[in-house]
C-alpha atoms as a PDB file:
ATOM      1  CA  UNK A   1      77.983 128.999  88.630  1.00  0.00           C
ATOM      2  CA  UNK A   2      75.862 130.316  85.526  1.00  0.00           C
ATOM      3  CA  UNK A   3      77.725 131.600  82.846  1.00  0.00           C
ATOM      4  CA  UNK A   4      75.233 134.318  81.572  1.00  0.00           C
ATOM      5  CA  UNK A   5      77.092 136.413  79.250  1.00  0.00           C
ATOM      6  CA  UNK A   6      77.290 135.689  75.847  1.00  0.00           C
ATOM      7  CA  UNK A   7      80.787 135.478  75.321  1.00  0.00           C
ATOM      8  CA  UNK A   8      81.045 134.565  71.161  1.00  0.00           C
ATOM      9  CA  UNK A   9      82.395 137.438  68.913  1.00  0.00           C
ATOM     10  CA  UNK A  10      84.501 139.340  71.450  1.00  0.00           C
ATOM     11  CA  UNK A  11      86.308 141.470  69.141  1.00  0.00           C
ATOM     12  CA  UNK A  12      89.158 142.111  71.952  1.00  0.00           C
ATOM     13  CA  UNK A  13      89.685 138.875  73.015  1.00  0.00           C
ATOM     14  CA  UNK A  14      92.506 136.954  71.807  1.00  0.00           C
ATOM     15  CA  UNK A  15      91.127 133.912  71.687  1.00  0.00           C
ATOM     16  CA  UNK A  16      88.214 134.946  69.431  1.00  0.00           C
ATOM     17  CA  UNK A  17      90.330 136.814  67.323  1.00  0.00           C
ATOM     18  CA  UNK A  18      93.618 136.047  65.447  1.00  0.00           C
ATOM     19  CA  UNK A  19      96.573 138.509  67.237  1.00  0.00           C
ATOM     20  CA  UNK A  20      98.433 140.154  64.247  1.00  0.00           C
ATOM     21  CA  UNK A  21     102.002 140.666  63.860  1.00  0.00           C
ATOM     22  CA  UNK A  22     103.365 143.015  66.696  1.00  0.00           C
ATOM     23  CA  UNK A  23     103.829 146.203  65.020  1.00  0.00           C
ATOM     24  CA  UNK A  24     107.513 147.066  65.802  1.00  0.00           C
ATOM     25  CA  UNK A  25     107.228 150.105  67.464  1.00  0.00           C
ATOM     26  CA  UNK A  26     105.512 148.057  70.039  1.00  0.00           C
ATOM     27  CA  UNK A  27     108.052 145.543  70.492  1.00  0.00           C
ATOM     28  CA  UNK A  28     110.247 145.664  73.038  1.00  0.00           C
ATOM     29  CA  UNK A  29     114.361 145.716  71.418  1.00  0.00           C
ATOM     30  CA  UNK A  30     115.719 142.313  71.591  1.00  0.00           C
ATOM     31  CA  UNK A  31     118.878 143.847  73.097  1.00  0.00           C
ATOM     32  CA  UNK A  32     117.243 143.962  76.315  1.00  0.00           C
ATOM     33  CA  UNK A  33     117.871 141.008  78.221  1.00  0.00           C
ATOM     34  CA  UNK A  34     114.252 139.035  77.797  1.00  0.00           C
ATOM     35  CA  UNK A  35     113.737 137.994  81.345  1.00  0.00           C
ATOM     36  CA  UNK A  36     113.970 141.399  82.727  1.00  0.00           C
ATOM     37  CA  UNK A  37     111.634 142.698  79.412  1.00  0.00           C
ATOM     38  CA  UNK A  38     109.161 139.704  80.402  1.00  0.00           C
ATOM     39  CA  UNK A  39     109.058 140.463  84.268  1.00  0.00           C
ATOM     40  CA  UNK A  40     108.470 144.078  84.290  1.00  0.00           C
ATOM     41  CA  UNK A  41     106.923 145.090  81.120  1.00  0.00           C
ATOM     42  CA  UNK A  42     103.074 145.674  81.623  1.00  0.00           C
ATOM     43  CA  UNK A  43     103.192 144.488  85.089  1.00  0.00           C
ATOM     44  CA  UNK A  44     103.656 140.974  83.780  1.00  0.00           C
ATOM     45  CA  UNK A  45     106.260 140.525  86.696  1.00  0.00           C
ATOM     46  CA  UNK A  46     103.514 139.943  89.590  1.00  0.00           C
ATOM     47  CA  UNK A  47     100.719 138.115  87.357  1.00  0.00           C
ATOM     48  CA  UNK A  48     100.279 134.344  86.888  1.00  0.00           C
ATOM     49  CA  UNK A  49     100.659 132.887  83.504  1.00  0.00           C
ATOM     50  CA  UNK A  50      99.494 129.389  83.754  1.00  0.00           C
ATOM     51  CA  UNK A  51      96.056 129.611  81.643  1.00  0.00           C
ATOM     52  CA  UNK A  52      94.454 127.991  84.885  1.00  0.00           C
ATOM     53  CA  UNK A  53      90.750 127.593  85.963  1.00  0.00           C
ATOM     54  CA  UNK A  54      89.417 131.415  86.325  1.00  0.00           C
ATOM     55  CA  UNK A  55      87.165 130.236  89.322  1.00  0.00           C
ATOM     56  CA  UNK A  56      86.538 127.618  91.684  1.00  0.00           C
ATOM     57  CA  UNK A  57      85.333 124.894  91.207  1.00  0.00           C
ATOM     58  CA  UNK A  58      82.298 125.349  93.867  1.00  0.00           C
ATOM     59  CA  UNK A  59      81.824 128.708  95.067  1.00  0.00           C
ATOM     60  CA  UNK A  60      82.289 129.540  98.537  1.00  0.00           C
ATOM     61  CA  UNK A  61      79.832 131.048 100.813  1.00  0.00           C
ATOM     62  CA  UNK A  62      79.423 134.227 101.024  1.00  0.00           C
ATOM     63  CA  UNK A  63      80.648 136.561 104.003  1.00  0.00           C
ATOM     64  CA  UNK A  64      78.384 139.157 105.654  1.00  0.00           C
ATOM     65  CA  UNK A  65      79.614 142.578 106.697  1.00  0.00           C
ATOM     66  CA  UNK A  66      82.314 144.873 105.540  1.00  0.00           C
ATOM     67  CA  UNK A  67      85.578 145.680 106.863  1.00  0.00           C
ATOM     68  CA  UNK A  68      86.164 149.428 108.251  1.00  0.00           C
ATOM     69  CA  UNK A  69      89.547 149.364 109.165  1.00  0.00           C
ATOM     70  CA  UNK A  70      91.939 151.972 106.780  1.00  0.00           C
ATOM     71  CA  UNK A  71      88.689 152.810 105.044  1.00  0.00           C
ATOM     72  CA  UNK A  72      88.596 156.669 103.899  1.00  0.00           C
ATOM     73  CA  UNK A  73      85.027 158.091 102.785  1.00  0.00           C
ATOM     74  CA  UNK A  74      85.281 158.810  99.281  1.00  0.00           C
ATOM     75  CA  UNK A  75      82.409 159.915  96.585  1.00  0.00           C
ATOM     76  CA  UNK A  76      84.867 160.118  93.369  1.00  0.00           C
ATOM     77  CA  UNK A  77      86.073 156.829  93.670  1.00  0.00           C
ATOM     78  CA  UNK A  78      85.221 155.059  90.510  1.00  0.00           C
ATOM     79  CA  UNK A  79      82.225 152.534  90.882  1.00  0.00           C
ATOM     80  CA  UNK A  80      82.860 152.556  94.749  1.00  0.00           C
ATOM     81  CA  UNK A  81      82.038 154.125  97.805  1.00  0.00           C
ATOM     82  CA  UNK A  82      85.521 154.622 100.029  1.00  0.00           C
ATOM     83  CA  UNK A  83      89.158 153.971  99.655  1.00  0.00           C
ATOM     84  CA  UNK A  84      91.220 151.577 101.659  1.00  0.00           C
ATOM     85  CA  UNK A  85      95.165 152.040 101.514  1.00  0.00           C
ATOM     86  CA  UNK A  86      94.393 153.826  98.451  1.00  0.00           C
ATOM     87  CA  UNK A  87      92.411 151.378  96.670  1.00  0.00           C
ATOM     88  CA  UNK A  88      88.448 151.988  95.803  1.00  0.00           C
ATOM     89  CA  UNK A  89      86.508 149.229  98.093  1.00  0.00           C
ATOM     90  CA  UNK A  90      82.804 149.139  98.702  1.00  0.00           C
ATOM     91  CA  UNK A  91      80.977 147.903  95.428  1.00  0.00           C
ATOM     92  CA  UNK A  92      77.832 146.696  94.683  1.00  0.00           C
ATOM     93  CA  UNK A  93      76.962 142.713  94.677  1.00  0.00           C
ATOM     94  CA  UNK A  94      76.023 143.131  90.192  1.00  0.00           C
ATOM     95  CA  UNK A  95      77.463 142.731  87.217  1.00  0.00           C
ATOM     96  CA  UNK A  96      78.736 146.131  86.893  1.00  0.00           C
ATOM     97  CA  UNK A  97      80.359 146.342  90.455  1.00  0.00           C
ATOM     98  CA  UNK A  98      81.954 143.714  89.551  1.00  0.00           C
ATOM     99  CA  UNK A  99      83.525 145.603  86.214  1.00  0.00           C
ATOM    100  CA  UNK A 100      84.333 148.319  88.526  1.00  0.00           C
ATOM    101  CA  UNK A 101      86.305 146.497  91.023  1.00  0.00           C
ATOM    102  CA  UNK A 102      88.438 144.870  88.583  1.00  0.00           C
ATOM    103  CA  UNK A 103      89.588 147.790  86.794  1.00  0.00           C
ATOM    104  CA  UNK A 104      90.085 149.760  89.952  1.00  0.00           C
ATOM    105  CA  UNK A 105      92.216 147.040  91.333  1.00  0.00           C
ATOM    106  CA  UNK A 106      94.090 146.886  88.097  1.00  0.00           C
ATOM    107  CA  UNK A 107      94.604 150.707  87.899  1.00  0.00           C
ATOM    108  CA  UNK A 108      95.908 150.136  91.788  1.00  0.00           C
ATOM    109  CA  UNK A 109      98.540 148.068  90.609  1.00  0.00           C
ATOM    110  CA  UNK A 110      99.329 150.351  88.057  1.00  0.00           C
ATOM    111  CA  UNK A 111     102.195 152.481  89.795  1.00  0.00           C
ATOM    112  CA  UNK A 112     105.708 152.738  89.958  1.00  0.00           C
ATOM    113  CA  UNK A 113     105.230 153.069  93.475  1.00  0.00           C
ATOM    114  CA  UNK A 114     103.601 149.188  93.790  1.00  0.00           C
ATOM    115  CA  UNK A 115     106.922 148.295  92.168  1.00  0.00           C
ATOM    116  CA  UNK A 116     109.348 149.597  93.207  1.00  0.00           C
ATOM    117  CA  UNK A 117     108.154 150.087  97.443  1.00  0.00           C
ATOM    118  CA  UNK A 118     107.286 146.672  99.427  1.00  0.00           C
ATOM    119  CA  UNK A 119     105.377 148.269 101.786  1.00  0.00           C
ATOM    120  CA  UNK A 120     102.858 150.016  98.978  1.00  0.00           C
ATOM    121  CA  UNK A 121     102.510 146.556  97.273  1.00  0.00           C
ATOM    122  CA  UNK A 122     101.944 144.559 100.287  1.00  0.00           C
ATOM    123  CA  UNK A 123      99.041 146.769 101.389  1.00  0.00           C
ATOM    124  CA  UNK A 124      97.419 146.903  98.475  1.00  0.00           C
ATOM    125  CA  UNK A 125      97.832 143.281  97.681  1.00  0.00           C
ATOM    126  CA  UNK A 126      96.161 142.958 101.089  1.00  0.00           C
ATOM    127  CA  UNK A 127      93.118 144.706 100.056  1.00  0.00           C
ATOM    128  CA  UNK A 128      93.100 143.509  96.211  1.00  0.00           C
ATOM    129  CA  UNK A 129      93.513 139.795  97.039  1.00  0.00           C
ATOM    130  CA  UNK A 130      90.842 137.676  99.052  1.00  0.00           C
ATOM    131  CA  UNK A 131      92.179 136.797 102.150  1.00  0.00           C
ATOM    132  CA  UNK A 132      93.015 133.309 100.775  1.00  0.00           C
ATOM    133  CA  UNK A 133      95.015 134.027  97.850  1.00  0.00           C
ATOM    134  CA  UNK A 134      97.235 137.225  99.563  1.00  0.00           C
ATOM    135  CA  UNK A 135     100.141 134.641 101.071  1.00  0.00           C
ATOM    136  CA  UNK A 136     101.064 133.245  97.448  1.00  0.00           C
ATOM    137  CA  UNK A 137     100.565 136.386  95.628  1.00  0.00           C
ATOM    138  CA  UNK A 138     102.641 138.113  97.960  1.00  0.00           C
ATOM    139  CA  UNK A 139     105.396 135.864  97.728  1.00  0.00           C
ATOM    140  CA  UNK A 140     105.471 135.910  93.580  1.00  0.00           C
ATOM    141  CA  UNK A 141     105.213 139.722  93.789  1.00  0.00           C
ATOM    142  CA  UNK A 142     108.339 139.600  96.291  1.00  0.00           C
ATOM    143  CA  UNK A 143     110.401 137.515  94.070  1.00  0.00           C
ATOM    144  CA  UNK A 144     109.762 138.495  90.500  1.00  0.00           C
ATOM    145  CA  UNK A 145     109.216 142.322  91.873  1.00  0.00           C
ATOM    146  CA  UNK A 146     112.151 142.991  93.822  1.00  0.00           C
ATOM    147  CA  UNK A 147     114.609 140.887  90.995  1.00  0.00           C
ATOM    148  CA  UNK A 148     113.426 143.464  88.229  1.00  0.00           C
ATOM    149  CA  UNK A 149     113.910 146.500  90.148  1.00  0.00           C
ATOM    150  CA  UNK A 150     117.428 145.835  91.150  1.00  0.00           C
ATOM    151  CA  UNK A 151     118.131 144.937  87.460  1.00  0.00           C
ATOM    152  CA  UNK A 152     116.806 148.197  86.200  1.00  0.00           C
ATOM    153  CA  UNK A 153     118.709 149.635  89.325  1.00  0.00           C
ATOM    154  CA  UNK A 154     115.092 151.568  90.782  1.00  0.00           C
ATOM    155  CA  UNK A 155     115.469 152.474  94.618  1.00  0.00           C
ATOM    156  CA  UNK A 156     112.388 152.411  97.077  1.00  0.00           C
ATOM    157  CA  UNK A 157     111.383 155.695  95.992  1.00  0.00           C
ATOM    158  CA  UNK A 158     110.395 154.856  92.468  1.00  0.00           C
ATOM    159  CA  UNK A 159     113.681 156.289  91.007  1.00  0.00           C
ATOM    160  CA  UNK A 160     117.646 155.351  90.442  1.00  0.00           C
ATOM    161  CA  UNK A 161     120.092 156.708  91.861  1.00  0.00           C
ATOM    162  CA  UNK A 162     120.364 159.252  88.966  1.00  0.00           C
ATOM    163  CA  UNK A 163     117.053 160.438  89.797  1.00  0.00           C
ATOM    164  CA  UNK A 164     115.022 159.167  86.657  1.00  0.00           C
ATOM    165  CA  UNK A 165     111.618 157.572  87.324  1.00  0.00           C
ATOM    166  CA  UNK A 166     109.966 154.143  86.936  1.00  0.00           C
ATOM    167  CA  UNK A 167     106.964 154.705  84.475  1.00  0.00           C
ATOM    168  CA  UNK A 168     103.921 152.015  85.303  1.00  0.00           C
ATOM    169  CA  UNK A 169     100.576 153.321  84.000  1.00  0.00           C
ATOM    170  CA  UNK A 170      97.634 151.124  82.640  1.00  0.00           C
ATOM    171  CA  UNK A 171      94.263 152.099  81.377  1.00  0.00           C
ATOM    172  CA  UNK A 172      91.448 149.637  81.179  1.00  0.00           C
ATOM    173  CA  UNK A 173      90.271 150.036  77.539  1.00  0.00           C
ATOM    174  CA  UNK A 174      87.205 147.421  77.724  1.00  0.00           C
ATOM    175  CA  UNK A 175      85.876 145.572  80.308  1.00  0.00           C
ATOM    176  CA  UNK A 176      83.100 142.492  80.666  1.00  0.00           C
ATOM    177  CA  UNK A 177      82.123 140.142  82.870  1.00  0.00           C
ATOM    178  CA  UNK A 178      82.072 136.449  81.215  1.00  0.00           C
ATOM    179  CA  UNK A 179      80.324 134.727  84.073  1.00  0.00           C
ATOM    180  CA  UNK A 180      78.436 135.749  86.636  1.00  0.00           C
ATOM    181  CA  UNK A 181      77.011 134.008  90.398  1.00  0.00           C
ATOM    182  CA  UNK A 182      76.251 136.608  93.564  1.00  0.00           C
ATOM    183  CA  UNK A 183      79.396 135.019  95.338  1.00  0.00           C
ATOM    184  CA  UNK A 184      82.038 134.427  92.251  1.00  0.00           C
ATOM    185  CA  UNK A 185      82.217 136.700  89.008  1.00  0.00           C
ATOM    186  CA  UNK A 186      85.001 136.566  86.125  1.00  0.00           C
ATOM    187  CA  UNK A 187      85.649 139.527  84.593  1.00  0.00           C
ATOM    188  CA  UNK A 188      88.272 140.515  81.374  1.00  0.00           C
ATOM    189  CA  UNK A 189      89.684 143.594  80.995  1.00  0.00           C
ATOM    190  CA  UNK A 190      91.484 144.807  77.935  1.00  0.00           C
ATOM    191  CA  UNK A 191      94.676 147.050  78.859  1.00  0.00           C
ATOM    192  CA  UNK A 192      97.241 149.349  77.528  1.00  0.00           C
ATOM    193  CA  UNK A 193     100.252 149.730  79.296  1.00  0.00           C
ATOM    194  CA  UNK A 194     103.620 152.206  79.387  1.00  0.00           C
ATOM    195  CA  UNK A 195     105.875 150.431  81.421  1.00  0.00           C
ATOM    196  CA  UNK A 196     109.833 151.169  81.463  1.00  0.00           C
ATOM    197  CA  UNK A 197     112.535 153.748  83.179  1.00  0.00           C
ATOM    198  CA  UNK A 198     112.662 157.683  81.855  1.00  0.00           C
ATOM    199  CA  UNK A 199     116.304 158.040  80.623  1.00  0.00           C
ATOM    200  CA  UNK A 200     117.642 156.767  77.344  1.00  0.00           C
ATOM    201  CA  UNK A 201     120.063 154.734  79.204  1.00  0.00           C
ATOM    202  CA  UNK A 202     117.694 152.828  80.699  1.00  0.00           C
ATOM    203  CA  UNK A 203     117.528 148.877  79.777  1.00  0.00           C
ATOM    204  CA  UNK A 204     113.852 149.591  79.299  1.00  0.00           C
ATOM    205  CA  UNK A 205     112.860 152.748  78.424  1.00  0.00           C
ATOM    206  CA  UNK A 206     109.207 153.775  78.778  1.00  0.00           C
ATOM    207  CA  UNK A 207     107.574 150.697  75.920  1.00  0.00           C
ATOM    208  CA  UNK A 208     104.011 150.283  75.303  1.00  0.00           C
ATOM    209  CA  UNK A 209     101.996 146.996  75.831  1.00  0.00           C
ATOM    210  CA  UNK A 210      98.581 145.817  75.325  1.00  0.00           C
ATOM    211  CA  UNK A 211      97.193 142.660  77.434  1.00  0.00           C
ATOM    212  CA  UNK A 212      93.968 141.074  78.504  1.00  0.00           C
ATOM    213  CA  UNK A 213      93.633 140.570  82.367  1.00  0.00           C
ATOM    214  CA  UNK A 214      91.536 137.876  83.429  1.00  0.00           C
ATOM    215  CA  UNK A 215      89.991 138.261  87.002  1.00  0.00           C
ATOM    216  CA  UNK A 216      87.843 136.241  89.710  1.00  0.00           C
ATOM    217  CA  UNK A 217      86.324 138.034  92.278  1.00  0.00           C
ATOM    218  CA  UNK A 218      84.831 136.411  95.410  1.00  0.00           C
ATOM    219  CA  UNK A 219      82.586 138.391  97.293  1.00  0.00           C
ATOM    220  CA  UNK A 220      83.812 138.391 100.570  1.00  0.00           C
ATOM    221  CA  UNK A 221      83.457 140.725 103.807  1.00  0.00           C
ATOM    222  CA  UNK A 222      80.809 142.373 101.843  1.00  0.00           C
ATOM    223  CA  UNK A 223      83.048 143.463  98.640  1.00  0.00           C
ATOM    224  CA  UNK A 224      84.459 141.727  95.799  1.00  0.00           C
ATOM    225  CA  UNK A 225      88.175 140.317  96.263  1.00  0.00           C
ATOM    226  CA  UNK A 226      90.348 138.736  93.425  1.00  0.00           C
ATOM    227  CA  UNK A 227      91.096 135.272  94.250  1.00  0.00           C
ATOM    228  CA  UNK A 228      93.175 135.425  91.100  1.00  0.00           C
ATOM    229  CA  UNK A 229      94.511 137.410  88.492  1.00  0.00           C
ATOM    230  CA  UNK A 230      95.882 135.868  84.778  1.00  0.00           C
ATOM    231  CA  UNK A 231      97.084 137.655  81.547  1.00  0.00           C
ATOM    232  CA  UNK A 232      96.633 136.447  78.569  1.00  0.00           C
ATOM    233  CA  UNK A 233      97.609 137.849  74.987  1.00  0.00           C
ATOM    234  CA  UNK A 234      95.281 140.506  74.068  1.00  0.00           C
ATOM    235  CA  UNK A 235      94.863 142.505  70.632  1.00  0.00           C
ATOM    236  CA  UNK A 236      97.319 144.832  69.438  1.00  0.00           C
ATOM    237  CA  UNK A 237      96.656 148.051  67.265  1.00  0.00           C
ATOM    238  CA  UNK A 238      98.688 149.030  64.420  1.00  0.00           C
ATOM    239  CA  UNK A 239     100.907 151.507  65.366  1.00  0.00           C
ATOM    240  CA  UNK A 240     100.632 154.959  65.274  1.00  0.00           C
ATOM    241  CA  UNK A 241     102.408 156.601  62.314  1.00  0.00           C
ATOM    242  CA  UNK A 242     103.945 159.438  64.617  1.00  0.00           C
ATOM    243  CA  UNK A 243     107.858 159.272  66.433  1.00  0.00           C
ATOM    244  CA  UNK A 244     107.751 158.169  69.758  1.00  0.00           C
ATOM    245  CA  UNK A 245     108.841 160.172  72.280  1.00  0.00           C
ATOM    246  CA  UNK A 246     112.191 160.570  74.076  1.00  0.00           C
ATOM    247  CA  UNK A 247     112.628 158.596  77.226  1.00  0.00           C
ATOM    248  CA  UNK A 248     113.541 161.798  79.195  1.00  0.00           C
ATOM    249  CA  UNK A 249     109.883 163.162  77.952  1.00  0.00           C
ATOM    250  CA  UNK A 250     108.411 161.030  80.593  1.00  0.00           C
ATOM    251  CA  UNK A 251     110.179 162.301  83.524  1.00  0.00           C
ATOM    252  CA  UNK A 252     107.522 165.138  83.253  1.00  0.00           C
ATOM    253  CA  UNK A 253     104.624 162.999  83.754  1.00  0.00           C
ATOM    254  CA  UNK A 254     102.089 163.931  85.905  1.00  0.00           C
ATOM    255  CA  UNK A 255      98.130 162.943  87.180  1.00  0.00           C
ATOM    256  CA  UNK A 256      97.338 159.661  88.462  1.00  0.00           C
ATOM    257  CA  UNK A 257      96.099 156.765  86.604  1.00  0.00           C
ATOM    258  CA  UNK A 258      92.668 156.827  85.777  1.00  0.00           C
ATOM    259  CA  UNK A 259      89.584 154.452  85.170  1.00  0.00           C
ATOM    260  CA  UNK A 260      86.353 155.452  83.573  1.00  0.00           C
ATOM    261  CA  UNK A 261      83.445 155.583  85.486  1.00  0.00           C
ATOM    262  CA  UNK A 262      81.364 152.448  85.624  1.00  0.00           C
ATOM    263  CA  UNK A 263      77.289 152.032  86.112  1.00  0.00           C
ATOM    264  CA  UNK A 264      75.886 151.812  89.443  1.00  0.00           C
END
């Protein structure tokens, strides 16, 4: 693989750039039990950890063709050409298709409904994920997924039982590719997040989160897959000198999450 992009001086990047002291209204209250706080804030529950190799060792070959099945035309999908189980497929083999894949699968992830509904996670796993790395995913998803939801007591259809909603939005702030080959790509994104239930009685109320997601695509089937996704510790802004607002605000939220249009 040839690592083409200058990757010295990222001013995002944790790991060019000492991470300051978490503001505290960005901290999540130590009251909350810190394994729940840990699995769902940010969508840290269904992400790997482990600071491992971001690509394989020797790319594989690449696959000819693209799959149809599911696929919807689309030309407002960002960077791509079509949706499949709502997720934008069908980018170009560059640098920038790359970018756009990413933070389309990122902003695909970024639902209550992927949370909280097994069904909705598994099919977009299934389109996110190269078909190699959809089995494991899957089953961390399952496991750490299902475990927060019944702790914060949210039912299939994104809500409890009281009727207030699960709140999982993330916009991709930055986004670069750090290495670059026609069949494997590794691309960073810089995120905020608002992850947590709308009601004041919640054990995480709507709480705000910044991270950097580290990807590897494959190109595969004629797209780009993730054969994995990481986090890693991203910067964090000073907080803004304004109240936050009450939990029960966000039970009003509306729109979908969206990603900035990429270069094609």
């Amino acid at each position: 693989m040839t690592n083409d992009t200058n990757t010295e001086g990222r001013p995002w990047s944790a790991d060019r750039a000492p991470r300051r002291a978490r503001p505290k209204a960005l901290t999540i209250a130590v009251v909350v039990v810190a394994a729940l706080a840990v699995a769902v804030l940010a969508m840290n529950l269904f992400t790997s950890e482990d600071g491992g190799s971001r690509s394989p060792a020797t790319p594989p070959p690449a696959v000819s063709g693209k799959e149809k099945e599911g696929d919807t035309t689309s030309g407002t999908a960002t960077g791509a050409l079509r949706t499949k189980d709502g997720v934008p497929v069908g980018y170009e083999r560059t640098k920038d298709g790359a970018k756009a894949a990413a933070a389309n699968f990122q902003a695909a992830q970024s639902t209550a409904a992927f949370l909280a509904d097994k069904d909705v996670r598994h099919k977009i796993t299934g389109v996110v994920m190269a078909p190699e790395s959809v089995e494991q995913r899957l089953k961390t998803l399952d496991e750490q997924t299902e475990t927060a939801m019944t702790k914060l007591g949210i039912l299939k259809n994104g809500q409890t039982a009281a009727g207030a909603p699960l709140i999982n939005r993330q916009a991709t702030l930055a986004a670069q590719v750090t290495s670059f080959s026609p069949d494997v790509v590794t691309v960073e994104l810089w995120t905020a997040a608002v992850t947590g239930v709308a009601d004041a009685s919640a054990k995480l109320t709507p709480t705000s989160e910044f991270n950097q997601w580290n990807y590897t695509l494959r190109w595969v089937g004629g797209d780009w897959r993730a054969v994995t996704i990481t986090r890693s510790a991203g910067l964090v802004p000073q907080a803004t000198s304004g109240q936050p607002s009450v939990p029960d605000a966000f039970r009003e939220l509306g729109g979908d999450a969206y990603v900035a249009p990429f270069a094609r």
